[in-house]
C-alpha atoms as a PDB file:
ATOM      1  CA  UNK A   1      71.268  14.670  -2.534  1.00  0.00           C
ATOM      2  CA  UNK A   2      68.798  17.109  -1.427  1.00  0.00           C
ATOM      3  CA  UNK A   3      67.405  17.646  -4.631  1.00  0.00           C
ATOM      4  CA  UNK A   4      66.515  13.313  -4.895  1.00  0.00           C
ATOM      5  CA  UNK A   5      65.187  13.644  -1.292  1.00  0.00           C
ATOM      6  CA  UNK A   6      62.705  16.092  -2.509  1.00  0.00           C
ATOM      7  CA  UNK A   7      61.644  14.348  -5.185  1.00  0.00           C
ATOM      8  CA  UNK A   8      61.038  10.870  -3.064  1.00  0.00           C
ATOM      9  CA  UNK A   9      59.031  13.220  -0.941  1.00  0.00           C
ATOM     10  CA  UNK A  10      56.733  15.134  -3.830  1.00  0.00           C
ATOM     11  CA  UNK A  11      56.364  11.147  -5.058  1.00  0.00           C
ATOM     12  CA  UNK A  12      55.438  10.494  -1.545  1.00  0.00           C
ATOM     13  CA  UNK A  13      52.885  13.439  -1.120  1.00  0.00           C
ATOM     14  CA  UNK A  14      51.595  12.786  -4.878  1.00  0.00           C
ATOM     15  CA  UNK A  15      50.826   8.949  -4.149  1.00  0.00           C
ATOM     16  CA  UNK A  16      49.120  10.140  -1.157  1.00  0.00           C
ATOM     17  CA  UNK A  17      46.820  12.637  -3.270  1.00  0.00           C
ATOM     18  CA  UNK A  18      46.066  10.358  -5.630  1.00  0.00           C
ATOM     19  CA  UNK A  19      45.284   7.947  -3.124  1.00  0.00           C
ATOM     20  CA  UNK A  20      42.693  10.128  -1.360  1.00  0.00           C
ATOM     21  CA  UNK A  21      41.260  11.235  -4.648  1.00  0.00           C
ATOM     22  CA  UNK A  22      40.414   7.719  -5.320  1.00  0.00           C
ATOM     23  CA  UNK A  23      39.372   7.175  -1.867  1.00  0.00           C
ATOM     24  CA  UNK A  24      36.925  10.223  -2.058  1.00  0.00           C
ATOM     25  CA  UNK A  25      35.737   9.256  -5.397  1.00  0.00           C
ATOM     26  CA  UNK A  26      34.790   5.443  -4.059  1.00  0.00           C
ATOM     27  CA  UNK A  27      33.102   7.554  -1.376  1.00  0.00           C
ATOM     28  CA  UNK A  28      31.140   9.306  -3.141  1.00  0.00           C
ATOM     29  CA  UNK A  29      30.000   6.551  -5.497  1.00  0.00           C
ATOM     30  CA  UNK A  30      29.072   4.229  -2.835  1.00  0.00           C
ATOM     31  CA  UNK A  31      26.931   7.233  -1.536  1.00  0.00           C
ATOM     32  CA  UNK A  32      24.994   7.627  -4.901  1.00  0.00           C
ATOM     33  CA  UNK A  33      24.552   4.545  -5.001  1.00  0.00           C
ATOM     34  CA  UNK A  34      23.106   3.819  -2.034  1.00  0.00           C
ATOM     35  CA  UNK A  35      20.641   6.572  -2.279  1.00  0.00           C
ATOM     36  CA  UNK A  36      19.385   4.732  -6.144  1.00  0.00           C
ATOM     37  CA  UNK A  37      19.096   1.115  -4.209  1.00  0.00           C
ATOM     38  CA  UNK A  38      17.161   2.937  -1.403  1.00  0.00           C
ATOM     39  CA  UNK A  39      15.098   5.021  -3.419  1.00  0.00           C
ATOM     40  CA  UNK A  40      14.629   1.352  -5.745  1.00  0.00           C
ATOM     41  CA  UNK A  41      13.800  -0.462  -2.880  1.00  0.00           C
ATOM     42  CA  UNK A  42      10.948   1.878  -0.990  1.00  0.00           C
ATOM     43  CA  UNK A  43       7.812   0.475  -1.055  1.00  0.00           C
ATOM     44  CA  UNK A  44       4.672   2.331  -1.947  1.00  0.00           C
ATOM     45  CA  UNK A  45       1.334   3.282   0.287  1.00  0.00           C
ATOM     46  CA  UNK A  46      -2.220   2.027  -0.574  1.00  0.00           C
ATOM     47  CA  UNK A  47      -3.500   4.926  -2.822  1.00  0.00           C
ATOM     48  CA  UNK A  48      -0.338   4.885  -4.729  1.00  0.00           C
ATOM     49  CA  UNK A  49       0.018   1.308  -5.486  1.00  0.00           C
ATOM     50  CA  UNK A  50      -3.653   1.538  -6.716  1.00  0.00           C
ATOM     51  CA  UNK A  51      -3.110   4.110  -9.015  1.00  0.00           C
ATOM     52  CA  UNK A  52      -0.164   2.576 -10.256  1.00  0.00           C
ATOM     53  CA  UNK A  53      -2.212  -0.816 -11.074  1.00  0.00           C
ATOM     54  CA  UNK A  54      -4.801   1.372 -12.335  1.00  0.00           C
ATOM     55  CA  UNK A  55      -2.473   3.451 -14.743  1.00  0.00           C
ATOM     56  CA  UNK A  56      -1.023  -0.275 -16.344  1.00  0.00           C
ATOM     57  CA  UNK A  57       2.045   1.144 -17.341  1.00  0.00           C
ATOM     58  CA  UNK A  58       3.082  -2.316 -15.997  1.00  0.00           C
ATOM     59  CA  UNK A  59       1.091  -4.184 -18.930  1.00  0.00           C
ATOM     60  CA  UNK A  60       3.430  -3.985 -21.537  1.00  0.00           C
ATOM     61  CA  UNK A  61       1.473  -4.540 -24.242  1.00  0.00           C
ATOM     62  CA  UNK A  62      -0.980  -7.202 -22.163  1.00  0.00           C
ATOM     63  CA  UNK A  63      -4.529  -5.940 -22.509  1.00  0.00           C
ATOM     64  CA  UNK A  64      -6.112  -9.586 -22.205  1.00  0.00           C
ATOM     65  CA  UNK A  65      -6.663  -9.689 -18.487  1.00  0.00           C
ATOM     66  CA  UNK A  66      -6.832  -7.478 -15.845  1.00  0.00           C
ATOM     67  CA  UNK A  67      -5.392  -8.381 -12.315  1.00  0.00           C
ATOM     68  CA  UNK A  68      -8.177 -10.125  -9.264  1.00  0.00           C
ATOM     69  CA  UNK A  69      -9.170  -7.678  -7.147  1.00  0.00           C
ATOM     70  CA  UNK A  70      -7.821  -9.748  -4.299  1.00  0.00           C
ATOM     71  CA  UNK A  71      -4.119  -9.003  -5.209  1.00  0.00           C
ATOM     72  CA  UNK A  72      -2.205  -7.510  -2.736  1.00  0.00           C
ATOM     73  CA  UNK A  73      -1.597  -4.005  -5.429  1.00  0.00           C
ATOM     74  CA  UNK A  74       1.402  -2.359  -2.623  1.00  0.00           C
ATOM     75  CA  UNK A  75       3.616  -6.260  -3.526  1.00  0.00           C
ATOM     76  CA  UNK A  76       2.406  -6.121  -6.992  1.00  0.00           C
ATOM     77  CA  UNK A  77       3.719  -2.316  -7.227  1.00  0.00           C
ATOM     78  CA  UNK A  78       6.719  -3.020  -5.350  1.00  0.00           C
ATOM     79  CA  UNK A  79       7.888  -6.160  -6.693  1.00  0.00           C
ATOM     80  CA  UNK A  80       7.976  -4.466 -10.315  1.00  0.00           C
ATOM     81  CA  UNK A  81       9.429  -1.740  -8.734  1.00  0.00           C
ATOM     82  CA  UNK A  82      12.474  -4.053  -7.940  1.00  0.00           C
ATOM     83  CA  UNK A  83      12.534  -6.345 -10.731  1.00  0.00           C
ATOM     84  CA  UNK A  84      11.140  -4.389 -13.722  1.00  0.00           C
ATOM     85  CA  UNK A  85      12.849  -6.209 -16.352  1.00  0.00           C
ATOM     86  CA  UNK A  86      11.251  -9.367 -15.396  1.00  0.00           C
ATOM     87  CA  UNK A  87       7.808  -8.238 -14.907  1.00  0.00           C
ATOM     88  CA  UNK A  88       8.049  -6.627 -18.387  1.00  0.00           C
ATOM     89  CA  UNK A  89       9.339 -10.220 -20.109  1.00  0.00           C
ATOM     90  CA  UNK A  90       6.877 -11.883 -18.214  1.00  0.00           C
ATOM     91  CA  UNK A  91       4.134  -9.264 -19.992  1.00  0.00           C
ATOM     92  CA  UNK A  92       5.684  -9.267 -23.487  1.00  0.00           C
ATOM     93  CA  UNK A  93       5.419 -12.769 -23.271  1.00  0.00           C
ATOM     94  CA  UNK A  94       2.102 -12.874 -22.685  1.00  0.00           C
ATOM     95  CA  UNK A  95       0.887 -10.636 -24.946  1.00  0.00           C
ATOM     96  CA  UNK A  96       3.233 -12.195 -27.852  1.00  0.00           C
ATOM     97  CA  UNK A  97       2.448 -15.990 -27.306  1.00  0.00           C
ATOM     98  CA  UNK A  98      -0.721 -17.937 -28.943  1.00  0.00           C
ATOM     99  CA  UNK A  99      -2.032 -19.557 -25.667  1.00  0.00           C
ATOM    100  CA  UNK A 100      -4.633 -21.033 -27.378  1.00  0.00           C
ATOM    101  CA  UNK A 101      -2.247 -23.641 -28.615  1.00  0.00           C
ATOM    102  CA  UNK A 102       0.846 -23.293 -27.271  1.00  0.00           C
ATOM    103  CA  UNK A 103       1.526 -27.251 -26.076  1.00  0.00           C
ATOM    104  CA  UNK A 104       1.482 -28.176 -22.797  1.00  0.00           C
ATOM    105  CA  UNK A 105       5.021 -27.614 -21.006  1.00  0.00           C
ATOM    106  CA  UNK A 106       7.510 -25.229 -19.327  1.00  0.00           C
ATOM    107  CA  UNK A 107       8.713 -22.208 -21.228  1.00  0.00           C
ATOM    108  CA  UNK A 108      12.038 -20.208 -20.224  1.00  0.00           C
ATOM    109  CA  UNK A 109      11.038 -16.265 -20.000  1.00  0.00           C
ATOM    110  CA  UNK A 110      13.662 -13.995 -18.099  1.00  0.00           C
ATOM    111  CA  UNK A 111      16.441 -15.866 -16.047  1.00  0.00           C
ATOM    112  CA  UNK A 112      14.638 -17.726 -13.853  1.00  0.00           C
ATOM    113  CA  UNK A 113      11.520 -17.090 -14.475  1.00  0.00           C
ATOM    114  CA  UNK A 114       9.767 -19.492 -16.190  1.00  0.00           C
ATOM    115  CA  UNK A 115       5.769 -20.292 -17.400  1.00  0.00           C
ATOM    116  CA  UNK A 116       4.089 -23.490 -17.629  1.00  0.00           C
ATOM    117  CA  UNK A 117       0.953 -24.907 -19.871  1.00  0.00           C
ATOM    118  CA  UNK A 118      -1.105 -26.343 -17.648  1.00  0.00           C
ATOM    119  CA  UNK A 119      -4.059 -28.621 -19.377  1.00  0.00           C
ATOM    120  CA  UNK A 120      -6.289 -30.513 -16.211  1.00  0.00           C
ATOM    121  CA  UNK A 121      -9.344 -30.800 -14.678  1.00  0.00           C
ATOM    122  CA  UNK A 122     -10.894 -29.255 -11.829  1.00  0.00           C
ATOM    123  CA  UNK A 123     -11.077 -31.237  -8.543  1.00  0.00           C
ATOM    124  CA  UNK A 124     -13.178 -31.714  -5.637  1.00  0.00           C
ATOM    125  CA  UNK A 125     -11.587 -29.276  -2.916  1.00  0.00           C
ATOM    126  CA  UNK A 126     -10.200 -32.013  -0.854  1.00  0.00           C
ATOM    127  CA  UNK A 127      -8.175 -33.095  -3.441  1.00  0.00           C
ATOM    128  CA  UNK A 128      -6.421 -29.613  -3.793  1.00  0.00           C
ATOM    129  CA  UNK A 129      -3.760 -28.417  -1.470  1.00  0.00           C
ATOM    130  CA  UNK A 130      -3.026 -25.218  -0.249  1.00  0.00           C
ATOM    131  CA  UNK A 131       0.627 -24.035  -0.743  1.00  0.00           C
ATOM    132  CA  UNK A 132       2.531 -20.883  -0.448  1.00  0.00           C
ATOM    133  CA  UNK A 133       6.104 -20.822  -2.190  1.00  0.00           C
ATOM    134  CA  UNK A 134       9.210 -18.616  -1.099  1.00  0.00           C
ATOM    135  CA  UNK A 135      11.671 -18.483  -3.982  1.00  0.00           C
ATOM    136  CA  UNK A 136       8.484 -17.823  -6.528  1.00  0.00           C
ATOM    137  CA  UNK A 137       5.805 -15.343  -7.129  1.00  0.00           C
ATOM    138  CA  UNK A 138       2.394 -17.516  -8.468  1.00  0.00           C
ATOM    139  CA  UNK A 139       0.999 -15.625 -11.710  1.00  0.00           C
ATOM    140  CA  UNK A 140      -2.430 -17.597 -12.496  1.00  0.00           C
ATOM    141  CA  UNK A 141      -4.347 -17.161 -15.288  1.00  0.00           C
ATOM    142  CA  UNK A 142      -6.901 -18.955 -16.769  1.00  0.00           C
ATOM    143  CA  UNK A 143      -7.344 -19.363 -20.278  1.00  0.00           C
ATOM    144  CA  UNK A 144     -10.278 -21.339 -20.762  1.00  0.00           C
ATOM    145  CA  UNK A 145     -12.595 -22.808 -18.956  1.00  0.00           C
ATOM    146  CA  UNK A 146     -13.847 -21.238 -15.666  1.00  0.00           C
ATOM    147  CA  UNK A 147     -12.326 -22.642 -11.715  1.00  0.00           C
ATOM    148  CA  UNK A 148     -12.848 -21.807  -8.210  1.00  0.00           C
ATOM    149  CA  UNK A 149      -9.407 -20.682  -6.049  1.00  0.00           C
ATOM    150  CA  UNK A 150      -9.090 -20.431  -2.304  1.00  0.00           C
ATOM    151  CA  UNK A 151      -6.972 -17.312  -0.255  1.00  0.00           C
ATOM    152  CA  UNK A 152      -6.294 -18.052   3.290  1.00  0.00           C
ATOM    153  CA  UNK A 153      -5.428 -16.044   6.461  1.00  0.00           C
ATOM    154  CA  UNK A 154      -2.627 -17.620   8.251  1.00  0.00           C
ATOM    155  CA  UNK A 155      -5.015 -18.136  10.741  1.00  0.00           C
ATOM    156  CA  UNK A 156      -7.002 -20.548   9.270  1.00  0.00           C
ATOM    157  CA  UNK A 157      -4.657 -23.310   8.279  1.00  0.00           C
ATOM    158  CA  UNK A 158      -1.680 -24.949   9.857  1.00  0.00           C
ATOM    159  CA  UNK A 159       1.400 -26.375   8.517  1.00  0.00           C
ATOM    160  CA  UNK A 160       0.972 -29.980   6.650  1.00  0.00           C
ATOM    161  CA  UNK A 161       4.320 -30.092   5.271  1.00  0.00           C
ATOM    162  CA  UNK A 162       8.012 -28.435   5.895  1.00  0.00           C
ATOM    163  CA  UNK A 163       9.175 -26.183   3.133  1.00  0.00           C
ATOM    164  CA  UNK A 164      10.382 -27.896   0.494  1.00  0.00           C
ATOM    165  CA  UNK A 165      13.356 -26.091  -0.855  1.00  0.00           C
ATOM    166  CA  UNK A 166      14.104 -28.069  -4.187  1.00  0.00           C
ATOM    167  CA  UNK A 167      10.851 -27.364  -5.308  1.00  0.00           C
ATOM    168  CA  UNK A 168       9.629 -24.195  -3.575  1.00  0.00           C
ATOM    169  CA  UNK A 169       6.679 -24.676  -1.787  1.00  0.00           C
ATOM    170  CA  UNK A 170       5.016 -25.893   1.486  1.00  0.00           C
ATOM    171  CA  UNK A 171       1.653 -27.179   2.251  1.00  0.00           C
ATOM    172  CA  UNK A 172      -0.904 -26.472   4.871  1.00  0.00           C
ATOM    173  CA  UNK A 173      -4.582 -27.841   6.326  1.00  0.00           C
ATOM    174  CA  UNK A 174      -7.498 -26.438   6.938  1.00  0.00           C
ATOM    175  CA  UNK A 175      -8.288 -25.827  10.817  1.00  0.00           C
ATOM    176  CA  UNK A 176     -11.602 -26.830  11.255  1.00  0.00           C
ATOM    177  CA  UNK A 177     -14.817 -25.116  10.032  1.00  0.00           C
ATOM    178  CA  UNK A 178     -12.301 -22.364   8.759  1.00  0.00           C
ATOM    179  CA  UNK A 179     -13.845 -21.150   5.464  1.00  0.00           C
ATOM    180  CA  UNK A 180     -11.311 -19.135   2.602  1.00  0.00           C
ATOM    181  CA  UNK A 181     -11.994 -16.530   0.246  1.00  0.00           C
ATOM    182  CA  UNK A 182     -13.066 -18.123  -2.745  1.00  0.00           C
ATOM    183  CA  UNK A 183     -12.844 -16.503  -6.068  1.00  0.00           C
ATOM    184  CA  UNK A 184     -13.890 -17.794  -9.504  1.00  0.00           C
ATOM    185  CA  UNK A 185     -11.644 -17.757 -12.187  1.00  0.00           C
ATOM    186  CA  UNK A 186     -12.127 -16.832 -15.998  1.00  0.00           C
ATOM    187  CA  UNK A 187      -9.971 -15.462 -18.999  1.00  0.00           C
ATOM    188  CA  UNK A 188     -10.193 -11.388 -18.309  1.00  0.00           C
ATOM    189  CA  UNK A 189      -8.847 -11.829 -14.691  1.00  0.00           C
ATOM    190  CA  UNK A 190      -5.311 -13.309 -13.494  1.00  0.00           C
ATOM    191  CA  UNK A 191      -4.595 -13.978 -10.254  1.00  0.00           C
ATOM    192  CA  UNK A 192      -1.226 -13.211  -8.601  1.00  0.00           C
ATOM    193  CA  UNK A 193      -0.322 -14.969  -5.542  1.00  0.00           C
ATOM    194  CA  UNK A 194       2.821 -13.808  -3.269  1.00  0.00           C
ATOM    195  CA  UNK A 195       4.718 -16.004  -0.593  1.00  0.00           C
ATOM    196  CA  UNK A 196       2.672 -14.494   2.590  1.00  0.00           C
ATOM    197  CA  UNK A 197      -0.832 -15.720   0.076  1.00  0.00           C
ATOM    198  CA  UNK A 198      -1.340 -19.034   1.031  1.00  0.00           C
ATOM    199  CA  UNK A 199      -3.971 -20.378  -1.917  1.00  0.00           C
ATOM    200  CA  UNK A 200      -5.659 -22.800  -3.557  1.00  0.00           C
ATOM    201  CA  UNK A 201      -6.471 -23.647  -6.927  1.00  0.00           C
ATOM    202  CA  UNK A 202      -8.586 -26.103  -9.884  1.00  0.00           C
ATOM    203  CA  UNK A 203     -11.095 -26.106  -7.322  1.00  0.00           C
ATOM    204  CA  UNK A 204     -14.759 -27.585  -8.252  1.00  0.00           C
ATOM    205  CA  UNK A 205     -17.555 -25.042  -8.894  1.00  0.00           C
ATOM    206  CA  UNK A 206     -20.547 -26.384  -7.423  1.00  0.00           C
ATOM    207  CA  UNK A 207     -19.130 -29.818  -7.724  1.00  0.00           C
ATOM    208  CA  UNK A 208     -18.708 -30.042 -11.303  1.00  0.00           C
ATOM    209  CA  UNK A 209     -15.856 -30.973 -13.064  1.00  0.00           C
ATOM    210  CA  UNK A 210     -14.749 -28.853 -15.673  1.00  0.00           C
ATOM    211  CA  UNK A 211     -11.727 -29.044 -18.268  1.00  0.00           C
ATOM    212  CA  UNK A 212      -9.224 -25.905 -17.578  1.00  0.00           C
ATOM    213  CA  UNK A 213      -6.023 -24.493 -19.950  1.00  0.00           C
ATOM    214  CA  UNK A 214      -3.850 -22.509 -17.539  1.00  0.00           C
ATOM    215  CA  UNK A 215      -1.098 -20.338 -17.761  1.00  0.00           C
ATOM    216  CA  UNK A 216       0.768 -20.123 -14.787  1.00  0.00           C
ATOM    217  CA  UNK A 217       4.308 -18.084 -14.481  1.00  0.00           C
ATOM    218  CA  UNK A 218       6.337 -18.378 -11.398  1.00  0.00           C
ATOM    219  CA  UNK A 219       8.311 -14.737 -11.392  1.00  0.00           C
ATOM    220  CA  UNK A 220      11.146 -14.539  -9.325  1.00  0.00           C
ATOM    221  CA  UNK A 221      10.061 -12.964  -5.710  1.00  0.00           C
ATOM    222  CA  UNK A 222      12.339 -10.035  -4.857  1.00  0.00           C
ATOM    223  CA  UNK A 223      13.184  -9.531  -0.638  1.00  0.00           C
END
């Protein structure tokens, strides 16, 4: 009897070691990690984003087009910090496809992620809103043909529209006599717009129309 007591007991205590182990273990793992999502997640300074830009270990192959001076380089470096495996598909993809003649029309990349074809003229600038999106980072490149696009401070513009979920964006106006950043497009430079960039794009140069070919990708935004 004492003997079978015993052994209950040494199942007990064993149960309750194992159970610890395993306990520990989680522990630890959840601790590692942690410590990989944080060190994933930090965000870079300045200099360091715009060395990273500057090194293009990002391009994957894409030597076409360099990115605007007016992107934001600590998102850029961050977001493909946190998403790598998009940003590389996106890259691939660009520096595998004909654009020349790829139709006009949506093409699948990386999960979401997704590019469009875009074939339309340029517009007088009251005919072209200014958006930000939430859900979507704007990748902008023109192919052919040569456009102006508008950057905003918040400051300048207030809310036209309310955010339109379904298809991920919201519109704004101009406050009076407020005046963007304009930029002029062309096919070494791509633009790269993030949710706090509200922009502007097929604008008129010097009120001429002109025929554009776009490519723009809309790369899932990472919080």
């Amino acid at each position: 009897m004492i003997f079978f007591e015993q052994r209950i007991e040494n199942k007990k205590q064993q149960k309750e070691y194992n159970t610890n182990r395993i306990m520990k273990r989680t522990f630890i793992f959840t601790l590692i990690a942690t410590f990989f999502i944080t060190v994933n997640a930090q965000t870079f300074s300045a200099p360091q984003a715009k060395a990273f830009v500057k090194k293009g270990t990002w391009r994957n192959g894409f030597t076409a087009a360099k990115p605007h001076k007016s992107t934001d380089w600590t998102e850029f470096a961050t977001q493909y910090q946190k998403n790598q495996a998009t940003w590389d598909s996106v890259f691939n993809w660009l520096a595998t496809t004909n654009l020349d003649s790829l139709p006009a029309g949506k093409y699948p990349i990386c999960g979401i992620t997704y590019a469009r074809i875009q074939e339309a003229n340029t517009r007088p600038d009251e005919q072209c809103r200014i958006e930000s999106h939430r859900k979507y980072i704007d990748f902008q490149w023109t192919v052919r043909g040569t456009e102006r696009l508008g950057k905003y401070d918040h400051e300048q513009v207030w809310p036209a529209t309310p955010y339109n979920a379904k298809q991920d964006f919201r519109r704004y106006e101009v406050k009076d006599c407020e005046k963007p950043k304009y930029f002029k497009s062309n096919s070494k430079t791509f633009f790269i717009f993030f949710p706090n960039d509200y922009h502007q794009a097929m604008l008129q140069i010097n009120g001429k129309k002109a025929a554009l070919r776009k490519v723009i990708v809309k790369i899932e935004y990472k919080k």
